[in-house]
Protein backbone atom coordinates (compact mmCIF):
# COMPACT_ATOMS: atom_id res chain seq x y z
CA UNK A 1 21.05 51.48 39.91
CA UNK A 2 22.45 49.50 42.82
CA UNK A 3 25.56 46.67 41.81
CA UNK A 4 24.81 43.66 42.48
CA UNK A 5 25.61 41.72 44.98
CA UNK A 6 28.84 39.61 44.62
CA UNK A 7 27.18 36.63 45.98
CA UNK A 8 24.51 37.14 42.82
CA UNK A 9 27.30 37.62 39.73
CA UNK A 10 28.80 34.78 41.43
CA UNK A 11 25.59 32.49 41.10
CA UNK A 12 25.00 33.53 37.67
CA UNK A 13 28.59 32.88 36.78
CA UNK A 14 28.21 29.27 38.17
CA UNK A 15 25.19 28.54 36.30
CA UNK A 16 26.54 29.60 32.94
CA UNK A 17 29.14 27.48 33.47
CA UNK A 18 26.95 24.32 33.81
CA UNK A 19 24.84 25.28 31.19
CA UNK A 20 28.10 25.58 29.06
CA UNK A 21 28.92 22.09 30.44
CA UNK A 22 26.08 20.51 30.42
CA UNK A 23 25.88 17.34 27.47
CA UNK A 24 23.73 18.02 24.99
CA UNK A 25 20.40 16.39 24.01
CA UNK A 26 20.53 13.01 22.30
CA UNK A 27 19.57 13.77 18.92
CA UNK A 28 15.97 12.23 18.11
CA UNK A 29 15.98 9.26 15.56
CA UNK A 30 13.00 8.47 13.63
CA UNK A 31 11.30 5.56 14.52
CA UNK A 32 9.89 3.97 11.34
CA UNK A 33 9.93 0.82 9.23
CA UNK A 34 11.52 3.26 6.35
CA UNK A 35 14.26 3.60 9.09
CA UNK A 36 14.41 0.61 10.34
CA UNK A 37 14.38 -1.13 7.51
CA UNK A 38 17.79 0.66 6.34
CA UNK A 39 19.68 -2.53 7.36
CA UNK A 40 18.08 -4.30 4.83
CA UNK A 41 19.55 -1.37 2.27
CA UNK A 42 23.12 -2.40 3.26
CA UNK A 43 23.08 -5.50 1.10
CA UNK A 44 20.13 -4.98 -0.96
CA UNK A 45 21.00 -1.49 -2.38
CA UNK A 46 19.32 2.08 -1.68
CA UNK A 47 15.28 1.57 -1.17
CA UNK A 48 16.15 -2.13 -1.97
CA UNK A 49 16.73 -1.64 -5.50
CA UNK A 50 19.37 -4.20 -5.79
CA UNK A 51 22.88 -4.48 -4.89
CA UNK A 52 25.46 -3.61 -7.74
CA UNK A 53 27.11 -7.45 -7.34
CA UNK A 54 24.70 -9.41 -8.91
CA UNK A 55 23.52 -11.72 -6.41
CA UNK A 56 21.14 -9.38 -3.60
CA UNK A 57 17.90 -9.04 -5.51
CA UNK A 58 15.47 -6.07 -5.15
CA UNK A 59 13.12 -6.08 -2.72
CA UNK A 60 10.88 -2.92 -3.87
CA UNK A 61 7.83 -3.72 -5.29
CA UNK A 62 7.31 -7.23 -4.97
CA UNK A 63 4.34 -8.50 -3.80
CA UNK A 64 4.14 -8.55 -0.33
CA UNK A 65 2.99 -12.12 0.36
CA UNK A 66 6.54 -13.32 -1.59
CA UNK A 67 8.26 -10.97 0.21
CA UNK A 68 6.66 -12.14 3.31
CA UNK A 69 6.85 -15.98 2.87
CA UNK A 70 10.45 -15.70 2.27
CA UNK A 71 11.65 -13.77 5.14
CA UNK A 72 9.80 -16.67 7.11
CA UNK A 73 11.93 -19.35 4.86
CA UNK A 74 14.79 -17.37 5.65
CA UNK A 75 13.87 -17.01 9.61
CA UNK A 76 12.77 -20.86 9.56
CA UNK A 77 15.32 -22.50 7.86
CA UNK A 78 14.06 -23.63 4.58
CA UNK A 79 16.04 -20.71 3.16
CA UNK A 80 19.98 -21.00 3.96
CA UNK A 81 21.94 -18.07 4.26
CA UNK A 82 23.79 -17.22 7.34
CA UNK A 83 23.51 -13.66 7.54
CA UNK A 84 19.86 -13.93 6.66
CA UNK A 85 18.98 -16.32 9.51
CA UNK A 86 21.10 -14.47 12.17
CA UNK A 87 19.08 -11.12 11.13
CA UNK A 88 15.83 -12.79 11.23
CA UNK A 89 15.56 -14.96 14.36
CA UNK A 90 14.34 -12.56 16.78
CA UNK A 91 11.84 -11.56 14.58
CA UNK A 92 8.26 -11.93 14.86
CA UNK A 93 5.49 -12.88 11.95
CA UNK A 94 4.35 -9.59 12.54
CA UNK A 95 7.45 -7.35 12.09
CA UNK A 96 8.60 -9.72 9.00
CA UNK A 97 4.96 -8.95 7.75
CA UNK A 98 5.43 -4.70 8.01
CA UNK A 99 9.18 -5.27 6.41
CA UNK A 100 7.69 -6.98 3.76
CA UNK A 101 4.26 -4.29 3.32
CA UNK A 102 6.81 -1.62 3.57
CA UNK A 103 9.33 -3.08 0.30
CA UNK A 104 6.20 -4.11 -1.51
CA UNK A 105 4.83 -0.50 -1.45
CA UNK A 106 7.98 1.33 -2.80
CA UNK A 107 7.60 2.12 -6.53
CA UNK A 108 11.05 3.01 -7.97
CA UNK A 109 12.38 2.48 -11.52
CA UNK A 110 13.82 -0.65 -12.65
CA UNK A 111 17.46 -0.90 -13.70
CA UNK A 112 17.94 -1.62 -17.80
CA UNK A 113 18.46 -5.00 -18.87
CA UNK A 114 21.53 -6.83 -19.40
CA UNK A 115 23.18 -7.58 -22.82
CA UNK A 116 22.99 -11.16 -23.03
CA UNK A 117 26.82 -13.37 -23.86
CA UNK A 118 24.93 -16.34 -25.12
CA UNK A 119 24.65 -17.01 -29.11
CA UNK A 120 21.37 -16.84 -30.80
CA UNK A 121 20.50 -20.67 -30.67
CA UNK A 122 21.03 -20.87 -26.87
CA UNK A 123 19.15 -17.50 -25.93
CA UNK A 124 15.88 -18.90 -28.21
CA UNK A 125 15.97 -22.00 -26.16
CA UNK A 126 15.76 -19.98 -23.33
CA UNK A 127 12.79 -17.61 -25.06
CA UNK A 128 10.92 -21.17 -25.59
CA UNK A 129 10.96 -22.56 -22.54
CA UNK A 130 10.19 -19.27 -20.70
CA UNK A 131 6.96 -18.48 -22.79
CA UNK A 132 6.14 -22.23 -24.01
CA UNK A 133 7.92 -24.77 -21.40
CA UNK A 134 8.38 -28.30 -22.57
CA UNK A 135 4.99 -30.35 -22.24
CA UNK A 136 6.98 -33.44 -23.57
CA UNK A 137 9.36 -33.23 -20.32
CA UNK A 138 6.03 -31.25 -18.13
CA UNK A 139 8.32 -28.36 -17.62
CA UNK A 140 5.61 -25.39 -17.42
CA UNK A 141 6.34 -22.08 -18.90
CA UNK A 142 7.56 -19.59 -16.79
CA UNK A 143 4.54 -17.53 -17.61
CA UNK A 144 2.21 -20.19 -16.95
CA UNK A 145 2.76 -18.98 -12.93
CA UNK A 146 4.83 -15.81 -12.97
CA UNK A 147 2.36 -13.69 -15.03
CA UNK A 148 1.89 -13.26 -18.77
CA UNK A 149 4.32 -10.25 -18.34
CA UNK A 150 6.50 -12.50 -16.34
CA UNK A 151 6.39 -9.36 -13.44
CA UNK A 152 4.49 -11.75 -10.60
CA UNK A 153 1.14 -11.83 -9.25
CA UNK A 154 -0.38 -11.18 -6.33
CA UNK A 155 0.06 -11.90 -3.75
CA UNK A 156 2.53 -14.68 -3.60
CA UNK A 157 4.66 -14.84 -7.00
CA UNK A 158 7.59 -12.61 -7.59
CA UNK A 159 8.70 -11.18 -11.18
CA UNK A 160 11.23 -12.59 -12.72
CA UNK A 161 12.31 -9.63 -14.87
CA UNK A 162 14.94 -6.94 -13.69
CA UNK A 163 16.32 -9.58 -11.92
CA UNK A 164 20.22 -10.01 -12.79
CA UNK A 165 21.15 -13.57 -14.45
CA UNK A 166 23.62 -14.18 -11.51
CA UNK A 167 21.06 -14.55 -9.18
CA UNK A 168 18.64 -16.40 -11.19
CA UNK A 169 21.29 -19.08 -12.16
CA UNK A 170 22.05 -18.61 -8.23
CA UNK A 171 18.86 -19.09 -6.99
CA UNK A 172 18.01 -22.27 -9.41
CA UNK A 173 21.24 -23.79 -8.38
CA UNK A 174 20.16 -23.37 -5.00
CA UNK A 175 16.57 -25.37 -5.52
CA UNK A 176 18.49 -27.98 -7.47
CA UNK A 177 20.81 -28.65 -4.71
CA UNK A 178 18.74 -28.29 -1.84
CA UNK A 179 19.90 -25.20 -0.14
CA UNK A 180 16.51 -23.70 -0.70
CA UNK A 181 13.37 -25.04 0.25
CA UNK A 182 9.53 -24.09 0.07
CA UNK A 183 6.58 -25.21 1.70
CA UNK A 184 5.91 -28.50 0.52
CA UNK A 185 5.23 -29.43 -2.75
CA UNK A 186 7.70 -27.43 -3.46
CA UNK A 187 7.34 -26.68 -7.35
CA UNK A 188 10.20 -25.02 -7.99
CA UNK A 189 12.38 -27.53 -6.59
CA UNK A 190 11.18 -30.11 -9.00
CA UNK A 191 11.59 -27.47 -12.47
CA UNK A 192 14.56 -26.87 -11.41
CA UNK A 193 15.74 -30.41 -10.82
CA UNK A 194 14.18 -30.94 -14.36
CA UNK A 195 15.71 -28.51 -16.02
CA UNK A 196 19.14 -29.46 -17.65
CA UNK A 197 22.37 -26.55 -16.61
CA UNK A 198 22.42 -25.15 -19.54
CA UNK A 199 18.67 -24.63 -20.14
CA UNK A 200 18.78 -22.60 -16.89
CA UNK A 201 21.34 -20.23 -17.89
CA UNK A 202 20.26 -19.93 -21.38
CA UNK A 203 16.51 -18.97 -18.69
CA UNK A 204 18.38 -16.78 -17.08
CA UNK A 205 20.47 -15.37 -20.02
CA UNK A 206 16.77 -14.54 -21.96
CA UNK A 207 15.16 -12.99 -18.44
CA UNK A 208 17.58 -10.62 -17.81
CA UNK A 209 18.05 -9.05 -21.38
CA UNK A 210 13.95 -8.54 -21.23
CA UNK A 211 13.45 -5.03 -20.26
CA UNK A 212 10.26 -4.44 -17.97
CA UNK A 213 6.99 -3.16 -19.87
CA UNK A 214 6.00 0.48 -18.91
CA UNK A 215 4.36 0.59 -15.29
CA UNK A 216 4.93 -3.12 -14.74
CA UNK A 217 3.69 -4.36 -11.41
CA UNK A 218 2.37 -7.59 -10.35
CA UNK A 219 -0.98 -9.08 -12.23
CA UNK A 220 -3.84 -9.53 -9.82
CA UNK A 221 -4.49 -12.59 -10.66
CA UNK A 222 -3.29 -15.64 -13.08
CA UNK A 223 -5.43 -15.93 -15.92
CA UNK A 224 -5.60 -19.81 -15.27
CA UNK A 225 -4.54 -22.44 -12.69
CA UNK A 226 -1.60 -23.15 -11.92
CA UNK A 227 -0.09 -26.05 -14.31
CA UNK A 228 1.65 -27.66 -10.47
CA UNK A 229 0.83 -28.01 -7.03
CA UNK A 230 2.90 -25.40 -5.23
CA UNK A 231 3.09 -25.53 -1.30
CA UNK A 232 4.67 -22.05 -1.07
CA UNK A 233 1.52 -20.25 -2.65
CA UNK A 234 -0.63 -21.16 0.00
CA UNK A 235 -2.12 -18.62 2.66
């Protein structure tokens, strides 16, 4: 067998030098909503179960017309939070509307409920005005729109279960003060506005010890009309 050539090692030298050198290949991300929506996970906990500080709710399996609705309160400015806003601007109906199919499809397990601090008295209030409301003052109960269960209905009413009592005071403060809006009538704004401070905590106190029912999901459908004219639960 004849050497090679010098001029030959010499190429082949060069070019496994380059190939040593060369940068490698970007690694491929997946391009999903699952992955995409991984920002959301940040402050809303893994598969948007719920952050651990009381006040980012879960996103996974709620209906997706709620979940929808509020990314456009959020994006339109009848919702106020900063962060919110910022992340939602550029956003268009229909990427808010695959966020919102994608969270609504995921079917993870609920966390356990919390131990109430109230005394007795104060947590049966609470029990009555969920499940019976106060016709004397027309306070609906909560059931009377969130679903006998109280875990929402389709497609525009969230649960109100699982839902830690931080955020549920947070939230009704929020409606009593202003800082968030619905479509007009806005419904909640006016319970809320009804409701007396400690009625909604001794609400939200009751709610959160409730642990969900077995394979709770939203109800299809209310088994009545609605006892108030709600803007937000429109198409």
């Amino acid at each position: 067998m004849k050497p090679w050539p010098a001029l030959c090692i010499l190429t082949l030298t060069l070019l496994s030098q380059a190939a040593l050198a060369a940068p490698a290949a970007p690694a491929k991300v997946e391009d999903s909503i699952a992955q995409r929506a991984q920002a959301c996970t940040l402050c809303h906990g893994k598969q948007g179960r719920a952050a651990a500080d009381g006040y980012y709710p879960r996103l996974a399996g709620k209906p997706q017309g709620y979940l929808y609705k509020q990314l456009l309160n959020f994006r339109d400015g009848r919702r106020h939070y900063g962060l919110m806003s910022d992340l939602l601007d550029p956003l268009s109906d229909a990427y808010l509307q695959e966020l919102a199919a994608y969270f609504a499809g995921l079917e993870l397990p609920y966390p356990p409920a919390q131990t109430p601090s109230l005394p007795a008295a104060a947590l049966a209030r609470g029990r009555q005005l969920v499940l019976h409301g106060d016709a004397a003052r027309k306070l609906p109960a909560c059931v009377q729109c969130h679903g006998e269960q109280l875990t929402g209905v389709q497609p525009f009413i969230p649960g109100l279960l699982s839902l830690p009592r931080d955020y549920l005071n947070g939230q009704m403060g929020a409606w009593r003060s202003g800082q968030r809006q619905a479509v007009a009538p806005d419904c909640m704004a006016q319970i809320a506005k009804t409701l007396k401070e400690d009625e909604i905590n001794a609400i939200s106190q009751w709610l959160a010890s409730q642990a969900l029912p077995p394979g709770a999901k939203p109800a299809q459908a209310l088994p009545a009309a609605l006892p108030l004219d709600c803007g937000g639960l429109k198409p």
